[in-house]
PDB file of N, CA and C in Angstrom:
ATOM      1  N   UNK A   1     107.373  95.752  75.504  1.00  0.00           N
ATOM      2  CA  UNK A   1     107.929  95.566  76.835  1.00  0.00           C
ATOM      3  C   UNK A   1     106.806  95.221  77.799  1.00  0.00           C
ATOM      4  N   UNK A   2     107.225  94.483  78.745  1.00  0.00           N
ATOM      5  CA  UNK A   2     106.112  93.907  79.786  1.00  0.00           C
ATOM      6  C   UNK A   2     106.430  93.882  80.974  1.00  0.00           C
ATOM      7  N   UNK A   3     107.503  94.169  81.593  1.00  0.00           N
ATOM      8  CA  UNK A   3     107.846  94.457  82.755  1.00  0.00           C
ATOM      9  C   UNK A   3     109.291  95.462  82.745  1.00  0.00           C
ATOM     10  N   UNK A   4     109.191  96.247  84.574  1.00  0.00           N
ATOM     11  CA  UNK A   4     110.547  97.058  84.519  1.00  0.00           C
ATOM     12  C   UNK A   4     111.783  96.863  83.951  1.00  0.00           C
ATOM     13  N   UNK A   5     112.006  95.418  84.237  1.00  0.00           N
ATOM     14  CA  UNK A   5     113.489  94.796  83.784  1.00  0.00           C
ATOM     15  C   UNK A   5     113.777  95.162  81.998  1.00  0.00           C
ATOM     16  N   UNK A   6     112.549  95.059  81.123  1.00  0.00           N
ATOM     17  CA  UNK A   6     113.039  94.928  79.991  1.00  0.00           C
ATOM     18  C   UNK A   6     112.584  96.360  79.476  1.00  0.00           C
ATOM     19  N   UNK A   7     112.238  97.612  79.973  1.00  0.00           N
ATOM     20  CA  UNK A   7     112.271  98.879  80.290  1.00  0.00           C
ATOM     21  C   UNK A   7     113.716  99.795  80.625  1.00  0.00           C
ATOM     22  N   UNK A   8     114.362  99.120  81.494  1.00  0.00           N
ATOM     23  CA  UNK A   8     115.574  99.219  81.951  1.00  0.00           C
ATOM     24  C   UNK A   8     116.772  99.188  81.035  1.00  0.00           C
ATOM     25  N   UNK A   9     116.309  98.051  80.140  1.00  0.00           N
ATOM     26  CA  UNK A   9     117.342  97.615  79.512  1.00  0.00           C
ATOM     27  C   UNK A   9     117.245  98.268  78.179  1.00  0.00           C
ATOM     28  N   UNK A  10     115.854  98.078  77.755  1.00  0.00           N
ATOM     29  CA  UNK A  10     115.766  98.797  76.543  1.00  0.00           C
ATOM     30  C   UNK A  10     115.950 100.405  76.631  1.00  0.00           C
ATOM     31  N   UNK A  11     115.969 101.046  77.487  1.00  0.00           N
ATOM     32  CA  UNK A  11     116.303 102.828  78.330  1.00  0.00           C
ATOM     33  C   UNK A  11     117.881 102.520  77.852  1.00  0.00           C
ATOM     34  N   UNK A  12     118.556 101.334  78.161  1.00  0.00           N
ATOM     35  CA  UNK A  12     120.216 101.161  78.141  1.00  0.00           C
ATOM     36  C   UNK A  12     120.764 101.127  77.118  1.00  0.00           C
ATOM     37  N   UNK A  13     119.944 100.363  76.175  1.00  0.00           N
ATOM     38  CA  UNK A  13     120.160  99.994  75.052  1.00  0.00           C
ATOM     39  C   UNK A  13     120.508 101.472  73.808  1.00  0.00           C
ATOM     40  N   UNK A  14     119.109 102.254  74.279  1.00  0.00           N
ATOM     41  CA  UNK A  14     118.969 103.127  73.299  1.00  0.00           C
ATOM     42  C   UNK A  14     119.471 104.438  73.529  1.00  0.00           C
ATOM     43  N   UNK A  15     119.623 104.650  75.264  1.00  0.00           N
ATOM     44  CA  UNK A  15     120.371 106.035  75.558  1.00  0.00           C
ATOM     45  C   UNK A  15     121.271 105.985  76.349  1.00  0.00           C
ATOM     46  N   UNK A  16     121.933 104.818  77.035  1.00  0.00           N
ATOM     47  CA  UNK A  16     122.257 104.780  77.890  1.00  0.00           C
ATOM     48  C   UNK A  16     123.832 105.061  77.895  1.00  0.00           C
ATOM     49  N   UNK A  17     124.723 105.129  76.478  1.00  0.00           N
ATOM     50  CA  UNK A  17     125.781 106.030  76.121  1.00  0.00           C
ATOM     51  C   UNK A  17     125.525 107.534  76.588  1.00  0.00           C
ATOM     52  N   UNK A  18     124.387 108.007  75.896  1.00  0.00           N
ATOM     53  CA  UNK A  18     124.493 109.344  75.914  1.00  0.00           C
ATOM     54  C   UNK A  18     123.510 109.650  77.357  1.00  0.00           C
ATOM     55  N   UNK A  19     122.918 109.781  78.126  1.00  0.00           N
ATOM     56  CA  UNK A  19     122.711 109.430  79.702  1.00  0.00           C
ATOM     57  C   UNK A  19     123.701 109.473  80.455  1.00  0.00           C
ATOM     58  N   UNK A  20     124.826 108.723  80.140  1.00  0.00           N
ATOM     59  CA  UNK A  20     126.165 108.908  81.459  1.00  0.00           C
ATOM     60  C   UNK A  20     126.264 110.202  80.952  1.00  0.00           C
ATOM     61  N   UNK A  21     126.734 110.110  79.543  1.00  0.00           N
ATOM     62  CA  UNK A  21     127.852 111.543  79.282  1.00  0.00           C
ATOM     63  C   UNK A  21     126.792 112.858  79.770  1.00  0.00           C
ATOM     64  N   UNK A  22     125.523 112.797  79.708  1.00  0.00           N
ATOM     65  CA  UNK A  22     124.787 113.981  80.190  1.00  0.00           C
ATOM     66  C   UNK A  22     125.462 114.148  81.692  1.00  0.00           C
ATOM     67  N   UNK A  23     124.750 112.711  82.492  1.00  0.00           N
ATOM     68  CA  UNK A  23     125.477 112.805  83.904  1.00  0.00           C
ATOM     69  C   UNK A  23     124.550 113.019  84.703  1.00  0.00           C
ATOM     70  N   UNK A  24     123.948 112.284  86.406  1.00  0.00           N
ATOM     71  CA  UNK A  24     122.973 112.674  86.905  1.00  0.00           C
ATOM     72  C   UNK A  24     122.294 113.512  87.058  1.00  0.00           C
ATOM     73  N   UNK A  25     123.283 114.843  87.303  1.00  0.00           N
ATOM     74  CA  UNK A  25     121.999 116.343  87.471  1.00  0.00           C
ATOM     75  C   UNK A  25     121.095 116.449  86.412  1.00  0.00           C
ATOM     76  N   UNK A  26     121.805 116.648  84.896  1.00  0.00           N
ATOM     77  CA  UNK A  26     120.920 116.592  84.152  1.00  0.00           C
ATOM     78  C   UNK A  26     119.740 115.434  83.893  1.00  0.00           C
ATOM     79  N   UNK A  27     120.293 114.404  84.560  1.00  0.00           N
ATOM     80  CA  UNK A  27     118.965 113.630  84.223  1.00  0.00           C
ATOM     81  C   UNK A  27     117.993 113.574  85.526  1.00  0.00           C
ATOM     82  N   UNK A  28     118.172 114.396  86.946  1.00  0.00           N
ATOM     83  CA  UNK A  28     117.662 114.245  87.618  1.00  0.00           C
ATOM     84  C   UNK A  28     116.803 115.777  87.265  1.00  0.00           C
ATOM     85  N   UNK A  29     117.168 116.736  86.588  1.00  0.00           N
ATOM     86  CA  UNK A  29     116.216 117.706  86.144  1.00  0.00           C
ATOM     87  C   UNK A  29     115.175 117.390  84.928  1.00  0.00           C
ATOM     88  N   UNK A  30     115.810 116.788  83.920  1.00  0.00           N
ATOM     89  CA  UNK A  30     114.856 115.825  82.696  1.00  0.00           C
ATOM     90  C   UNK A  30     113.841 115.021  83.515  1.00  0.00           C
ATOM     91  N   UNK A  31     114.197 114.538  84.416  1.00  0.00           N
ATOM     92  CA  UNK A  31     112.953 113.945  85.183  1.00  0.00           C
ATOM     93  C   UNK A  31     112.161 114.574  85.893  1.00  0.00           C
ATOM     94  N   UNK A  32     112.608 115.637  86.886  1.00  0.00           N
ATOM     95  CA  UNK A  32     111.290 116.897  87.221  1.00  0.00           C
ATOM     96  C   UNK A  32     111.092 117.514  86.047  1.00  0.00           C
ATOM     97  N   UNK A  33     111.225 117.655  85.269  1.00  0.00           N
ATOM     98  CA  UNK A  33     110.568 118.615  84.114  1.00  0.00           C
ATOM     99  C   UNK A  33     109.375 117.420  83.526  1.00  0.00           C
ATOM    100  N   UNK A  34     110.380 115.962  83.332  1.00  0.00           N
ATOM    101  CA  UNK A  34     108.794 115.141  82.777  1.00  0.00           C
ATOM    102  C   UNK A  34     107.520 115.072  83.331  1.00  0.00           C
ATOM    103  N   UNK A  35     108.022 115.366  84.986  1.00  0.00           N
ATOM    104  CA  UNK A  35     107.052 114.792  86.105  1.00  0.00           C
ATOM    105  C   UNK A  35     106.238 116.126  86.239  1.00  0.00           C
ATOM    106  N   UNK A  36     107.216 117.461  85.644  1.00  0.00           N
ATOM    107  CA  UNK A  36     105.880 118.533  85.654  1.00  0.00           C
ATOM    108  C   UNK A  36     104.889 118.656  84.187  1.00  0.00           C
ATOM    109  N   UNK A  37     105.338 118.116  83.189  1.00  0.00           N
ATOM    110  CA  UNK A  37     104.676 117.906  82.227  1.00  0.00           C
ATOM    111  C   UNK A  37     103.690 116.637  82.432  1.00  0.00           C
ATOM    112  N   UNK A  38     104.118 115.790  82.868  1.00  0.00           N
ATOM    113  CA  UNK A  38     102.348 114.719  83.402  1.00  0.00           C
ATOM    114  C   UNK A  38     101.738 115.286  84.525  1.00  0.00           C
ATOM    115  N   UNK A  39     101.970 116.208  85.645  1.00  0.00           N
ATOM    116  CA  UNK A  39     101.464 116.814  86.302  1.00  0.00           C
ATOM    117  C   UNK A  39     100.533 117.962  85.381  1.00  0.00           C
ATOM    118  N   UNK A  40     100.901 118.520  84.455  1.00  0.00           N
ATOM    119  CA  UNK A  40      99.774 119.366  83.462  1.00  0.00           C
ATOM    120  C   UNK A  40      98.855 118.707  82.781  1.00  0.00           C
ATOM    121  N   UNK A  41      99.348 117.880  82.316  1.00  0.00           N
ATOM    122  CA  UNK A  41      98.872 116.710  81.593  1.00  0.00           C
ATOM    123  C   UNK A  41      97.482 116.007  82.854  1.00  0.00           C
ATOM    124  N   UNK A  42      97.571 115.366  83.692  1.00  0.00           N
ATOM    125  CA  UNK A  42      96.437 115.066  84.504  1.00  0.00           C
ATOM    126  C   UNK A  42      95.649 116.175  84.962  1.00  0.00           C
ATOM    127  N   UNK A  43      95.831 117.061  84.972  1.00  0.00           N
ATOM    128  CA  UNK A  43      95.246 118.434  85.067  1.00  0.00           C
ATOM    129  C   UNK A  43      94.590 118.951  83.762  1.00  0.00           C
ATOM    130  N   UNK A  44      94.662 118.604  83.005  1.00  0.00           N
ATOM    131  CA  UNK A  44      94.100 119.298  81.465  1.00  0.00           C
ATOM    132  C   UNK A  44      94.665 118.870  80.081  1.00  0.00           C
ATOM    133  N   UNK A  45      95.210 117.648  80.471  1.00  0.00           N
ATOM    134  CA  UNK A  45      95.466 117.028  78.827  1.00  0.00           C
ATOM    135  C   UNK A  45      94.284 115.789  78.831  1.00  0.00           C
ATOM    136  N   UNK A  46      94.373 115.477  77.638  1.00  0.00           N
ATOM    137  CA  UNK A  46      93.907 114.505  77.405  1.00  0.00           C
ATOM    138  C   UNK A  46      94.280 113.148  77.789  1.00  0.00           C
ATOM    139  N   UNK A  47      93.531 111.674  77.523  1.00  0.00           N
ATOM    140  CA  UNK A  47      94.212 110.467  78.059  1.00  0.00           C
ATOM    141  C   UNK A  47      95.625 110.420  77.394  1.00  0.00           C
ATOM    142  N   UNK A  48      95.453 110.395  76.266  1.00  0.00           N
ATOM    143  CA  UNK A  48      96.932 110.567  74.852  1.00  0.00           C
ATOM    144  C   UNK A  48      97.748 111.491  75.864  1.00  0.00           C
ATOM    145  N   UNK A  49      97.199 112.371  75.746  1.00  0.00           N
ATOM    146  CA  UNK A  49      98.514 113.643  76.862  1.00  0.00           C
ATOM    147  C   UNK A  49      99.309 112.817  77.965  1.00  0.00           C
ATOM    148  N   UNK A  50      98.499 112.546  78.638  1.00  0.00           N
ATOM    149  CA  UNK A  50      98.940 111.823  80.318  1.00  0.00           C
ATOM    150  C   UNK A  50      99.461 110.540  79.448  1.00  0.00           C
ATOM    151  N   UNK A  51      99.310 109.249  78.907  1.00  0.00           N
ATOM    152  CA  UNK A  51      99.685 108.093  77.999  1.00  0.00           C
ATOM    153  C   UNK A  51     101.065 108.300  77.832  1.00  0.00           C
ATOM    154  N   UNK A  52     101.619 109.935  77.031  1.00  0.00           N
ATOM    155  CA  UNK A  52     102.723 110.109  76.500  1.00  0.00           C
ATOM    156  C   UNK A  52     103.320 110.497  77.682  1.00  0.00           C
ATOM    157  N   UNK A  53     102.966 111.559  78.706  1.00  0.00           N
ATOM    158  CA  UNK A  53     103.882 112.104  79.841  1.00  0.00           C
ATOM    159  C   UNK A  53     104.341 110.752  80.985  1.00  0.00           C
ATOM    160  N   UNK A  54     103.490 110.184  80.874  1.00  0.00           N
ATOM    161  CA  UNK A  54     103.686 108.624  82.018  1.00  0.00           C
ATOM    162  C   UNK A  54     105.203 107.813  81.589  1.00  0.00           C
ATOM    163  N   UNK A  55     104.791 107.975  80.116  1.00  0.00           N
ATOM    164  CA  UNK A  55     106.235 106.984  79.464  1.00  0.00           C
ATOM    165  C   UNK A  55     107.175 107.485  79.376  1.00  0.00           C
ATOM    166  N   UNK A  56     107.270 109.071  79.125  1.00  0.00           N
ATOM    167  CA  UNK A  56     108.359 109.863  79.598  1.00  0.00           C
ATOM    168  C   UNK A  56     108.962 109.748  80.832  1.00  0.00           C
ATOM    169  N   UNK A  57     107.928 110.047  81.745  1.00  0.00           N
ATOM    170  CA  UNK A  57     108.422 109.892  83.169  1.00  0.00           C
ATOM    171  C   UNK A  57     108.959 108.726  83.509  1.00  0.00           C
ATOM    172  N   UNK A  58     108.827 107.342  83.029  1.00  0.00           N
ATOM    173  CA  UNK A  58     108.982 106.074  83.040  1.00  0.00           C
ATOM    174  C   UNK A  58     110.743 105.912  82.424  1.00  0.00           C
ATOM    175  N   UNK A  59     110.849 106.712  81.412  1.00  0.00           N
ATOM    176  CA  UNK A  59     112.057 106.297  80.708  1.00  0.00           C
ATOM    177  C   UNK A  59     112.870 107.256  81.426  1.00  0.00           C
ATOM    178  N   UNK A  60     112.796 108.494  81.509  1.00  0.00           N
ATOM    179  CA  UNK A  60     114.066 109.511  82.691  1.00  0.00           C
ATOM    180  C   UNK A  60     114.255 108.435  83.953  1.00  0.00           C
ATOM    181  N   UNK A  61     112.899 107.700  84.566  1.00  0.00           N
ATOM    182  CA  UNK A  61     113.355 107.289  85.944  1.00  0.00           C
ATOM    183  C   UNK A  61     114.120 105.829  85.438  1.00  0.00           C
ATOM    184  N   UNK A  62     113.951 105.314  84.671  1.00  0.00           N
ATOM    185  CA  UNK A  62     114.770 104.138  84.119  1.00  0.00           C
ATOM    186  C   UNK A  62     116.413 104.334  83.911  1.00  0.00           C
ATOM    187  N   UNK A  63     116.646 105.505  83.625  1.00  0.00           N
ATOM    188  CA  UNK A  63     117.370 106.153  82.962  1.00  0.00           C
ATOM    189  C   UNK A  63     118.575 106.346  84.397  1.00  0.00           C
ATOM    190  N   UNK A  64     117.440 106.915  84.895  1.00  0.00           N
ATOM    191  CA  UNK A  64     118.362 107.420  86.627  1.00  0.00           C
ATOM    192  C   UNK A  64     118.376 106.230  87.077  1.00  0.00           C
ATOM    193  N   UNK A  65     117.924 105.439  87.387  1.00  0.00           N
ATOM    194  CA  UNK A  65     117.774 103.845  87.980  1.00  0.00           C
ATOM    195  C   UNK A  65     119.465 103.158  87.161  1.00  0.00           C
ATOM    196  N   UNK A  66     119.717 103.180  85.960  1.00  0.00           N
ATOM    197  CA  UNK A  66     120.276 102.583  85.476  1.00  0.00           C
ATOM    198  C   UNK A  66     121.978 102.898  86.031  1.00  0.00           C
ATOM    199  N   UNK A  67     121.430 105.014  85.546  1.00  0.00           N
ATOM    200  CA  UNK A  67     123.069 105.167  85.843  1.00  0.00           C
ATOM    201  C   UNK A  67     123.254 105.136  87.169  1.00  0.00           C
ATOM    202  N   UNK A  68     122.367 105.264  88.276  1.00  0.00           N
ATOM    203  CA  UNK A  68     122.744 104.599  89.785  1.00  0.00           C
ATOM    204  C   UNK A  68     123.130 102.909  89.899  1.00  0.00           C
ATOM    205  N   UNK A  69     122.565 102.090  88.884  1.00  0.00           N
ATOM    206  CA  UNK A  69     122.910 101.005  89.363  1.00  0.00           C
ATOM    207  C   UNK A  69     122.030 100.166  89.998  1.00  0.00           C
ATOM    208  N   UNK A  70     120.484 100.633  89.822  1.00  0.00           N
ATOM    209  CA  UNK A  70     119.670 100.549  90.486  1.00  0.00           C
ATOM    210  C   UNK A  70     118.774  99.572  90.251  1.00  0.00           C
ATOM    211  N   UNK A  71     117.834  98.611  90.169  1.00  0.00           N
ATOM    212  CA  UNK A  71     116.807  97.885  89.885  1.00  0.00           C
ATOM    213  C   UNK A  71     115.780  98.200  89.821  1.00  0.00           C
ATOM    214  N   UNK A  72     114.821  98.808  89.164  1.00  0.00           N
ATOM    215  CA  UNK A  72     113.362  98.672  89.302  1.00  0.00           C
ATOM    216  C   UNK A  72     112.501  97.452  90.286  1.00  0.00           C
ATOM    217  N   UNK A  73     113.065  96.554  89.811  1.00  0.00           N
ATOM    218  CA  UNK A  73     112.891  95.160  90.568  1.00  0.00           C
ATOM    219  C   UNK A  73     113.122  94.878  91.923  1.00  0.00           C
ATOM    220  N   UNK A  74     114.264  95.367  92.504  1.00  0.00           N
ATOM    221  CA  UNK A  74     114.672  95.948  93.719  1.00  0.00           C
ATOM    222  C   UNK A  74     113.963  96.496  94.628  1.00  0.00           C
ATOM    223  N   UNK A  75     113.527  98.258  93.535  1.00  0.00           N
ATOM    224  CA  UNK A  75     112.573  99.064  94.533  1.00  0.00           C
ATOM    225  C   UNK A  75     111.481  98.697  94.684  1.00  0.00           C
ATOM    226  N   UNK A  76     110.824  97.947  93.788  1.00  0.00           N
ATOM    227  CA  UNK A  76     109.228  97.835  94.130  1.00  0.00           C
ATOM    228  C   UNK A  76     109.525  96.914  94.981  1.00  0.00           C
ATOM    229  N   UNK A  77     110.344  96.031  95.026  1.00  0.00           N
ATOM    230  CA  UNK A  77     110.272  94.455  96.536  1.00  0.00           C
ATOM    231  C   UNK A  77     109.625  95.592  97.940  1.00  0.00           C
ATOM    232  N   UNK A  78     110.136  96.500  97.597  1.00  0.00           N
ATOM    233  CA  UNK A  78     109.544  96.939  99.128  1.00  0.00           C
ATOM    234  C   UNK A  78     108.157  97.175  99.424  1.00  0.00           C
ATOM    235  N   UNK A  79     107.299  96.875  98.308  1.00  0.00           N
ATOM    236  CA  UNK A  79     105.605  96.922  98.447  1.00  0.00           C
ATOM    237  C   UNK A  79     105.293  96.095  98.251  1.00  0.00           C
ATOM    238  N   UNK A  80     105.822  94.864  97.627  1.00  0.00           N
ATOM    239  CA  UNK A  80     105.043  93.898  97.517  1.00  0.00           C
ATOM    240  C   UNK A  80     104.064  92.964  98.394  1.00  0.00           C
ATOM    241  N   UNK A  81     104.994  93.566 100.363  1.00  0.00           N
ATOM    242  CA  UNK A  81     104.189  93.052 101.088  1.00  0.00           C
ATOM    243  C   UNK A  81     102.767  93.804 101.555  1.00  0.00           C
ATOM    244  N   UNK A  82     103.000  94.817 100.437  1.00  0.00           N
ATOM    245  CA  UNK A  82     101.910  95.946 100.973  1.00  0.00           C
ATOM    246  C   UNK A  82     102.706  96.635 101.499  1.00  0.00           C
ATOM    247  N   UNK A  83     101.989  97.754 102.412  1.00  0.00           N
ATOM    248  CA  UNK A  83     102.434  99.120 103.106  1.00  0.00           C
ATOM    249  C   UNK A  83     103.876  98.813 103.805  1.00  0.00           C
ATOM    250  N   UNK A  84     105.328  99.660 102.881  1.00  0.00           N
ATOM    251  CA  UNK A  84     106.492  99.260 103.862  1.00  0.00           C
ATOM    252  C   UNK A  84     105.841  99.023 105.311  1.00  0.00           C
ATOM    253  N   UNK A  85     105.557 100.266 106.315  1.00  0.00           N
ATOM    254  CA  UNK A  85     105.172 100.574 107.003  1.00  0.00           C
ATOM    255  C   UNK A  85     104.246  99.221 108.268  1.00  0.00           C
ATOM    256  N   UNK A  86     103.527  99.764 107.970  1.00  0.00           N
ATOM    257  CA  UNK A  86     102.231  98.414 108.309  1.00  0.00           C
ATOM    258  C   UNK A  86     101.974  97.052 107.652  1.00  0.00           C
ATOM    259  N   UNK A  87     102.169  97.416 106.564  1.00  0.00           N
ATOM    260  CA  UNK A  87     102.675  95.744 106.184  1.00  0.00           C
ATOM    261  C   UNK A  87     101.098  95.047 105.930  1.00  0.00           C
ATOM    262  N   UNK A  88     100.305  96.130 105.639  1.00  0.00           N
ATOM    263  CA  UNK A  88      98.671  95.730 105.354  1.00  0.00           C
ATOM    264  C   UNK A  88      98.869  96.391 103.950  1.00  0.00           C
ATOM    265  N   UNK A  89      97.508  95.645 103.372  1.00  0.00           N
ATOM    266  CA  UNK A  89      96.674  95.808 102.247  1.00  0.00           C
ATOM    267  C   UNK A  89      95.462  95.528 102.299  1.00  0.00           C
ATOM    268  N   UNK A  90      94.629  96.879 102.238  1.00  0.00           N
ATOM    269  CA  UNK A  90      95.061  98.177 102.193  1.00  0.00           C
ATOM    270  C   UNK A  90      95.729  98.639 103.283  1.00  0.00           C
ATOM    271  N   UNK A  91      96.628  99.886 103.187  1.00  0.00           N
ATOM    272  CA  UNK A  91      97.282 100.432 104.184  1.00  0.00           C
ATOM    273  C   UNK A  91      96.308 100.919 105.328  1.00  0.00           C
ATOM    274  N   UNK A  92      96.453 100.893 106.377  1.00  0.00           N
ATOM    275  CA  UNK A  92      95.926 101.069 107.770  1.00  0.00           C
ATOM    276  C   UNK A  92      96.519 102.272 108.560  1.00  0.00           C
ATOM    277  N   UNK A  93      98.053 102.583 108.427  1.00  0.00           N
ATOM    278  CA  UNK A  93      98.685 103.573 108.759  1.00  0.00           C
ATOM    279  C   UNK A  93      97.730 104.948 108.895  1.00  0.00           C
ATOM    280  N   UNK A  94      97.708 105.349 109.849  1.00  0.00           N
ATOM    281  CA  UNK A  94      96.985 106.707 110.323  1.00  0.00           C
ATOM    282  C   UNK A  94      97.184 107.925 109.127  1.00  0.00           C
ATOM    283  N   UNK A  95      96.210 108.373 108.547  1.00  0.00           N
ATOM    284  CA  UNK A  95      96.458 109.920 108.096  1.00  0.00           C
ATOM    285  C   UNK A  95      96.694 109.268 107.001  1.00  0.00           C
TER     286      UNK A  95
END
């Protein structure tokens, strides 16, 4: 895979039956639980550790993206100009 779109699809492909029938809460907790396991992981795993927790975290948020209806492609448009905000690169925004 080489970009979100074919991430998305392949997340659809392979779970995306069993994903609805779980149903958002559960996949919106599968995703804080991934995001606290790469949070340990950058804290005291190894590169392999963080490698595996990133793609986890990658496939729950694909996962939630999908059964919302959502685009990966979509959300990032909003950085591409740089900072929503300020609209620089690098961001300039105070603090």
């Amino acid at each position: 895979m080489t970009d979100f779109t074919e991430l998305q699809e392949q997340m659809e492909r392979t779970y995306g039956e069993r994903d609805r029938a779980r149903g958002l809460p559960a996949t919106v907790a599968w995703l804080a639980e991934e995001v606290g396991e790469l949070a340990k992981a950058v804290r005291k795993g190894s590169r392999e550790e963080q490698v595996h927790e990133l793609g986890d975290v990658l496939a729950w948020l694909a996962s939630l993206a999908n059964q919302l209806g959502l685009s990966f492609e979509d959300a990032v448009a909003r950085y591409r100009g740089g900072c929503p905000r300020c609209g620089a690169i690098p961001c300039e925004c105070p603090g």
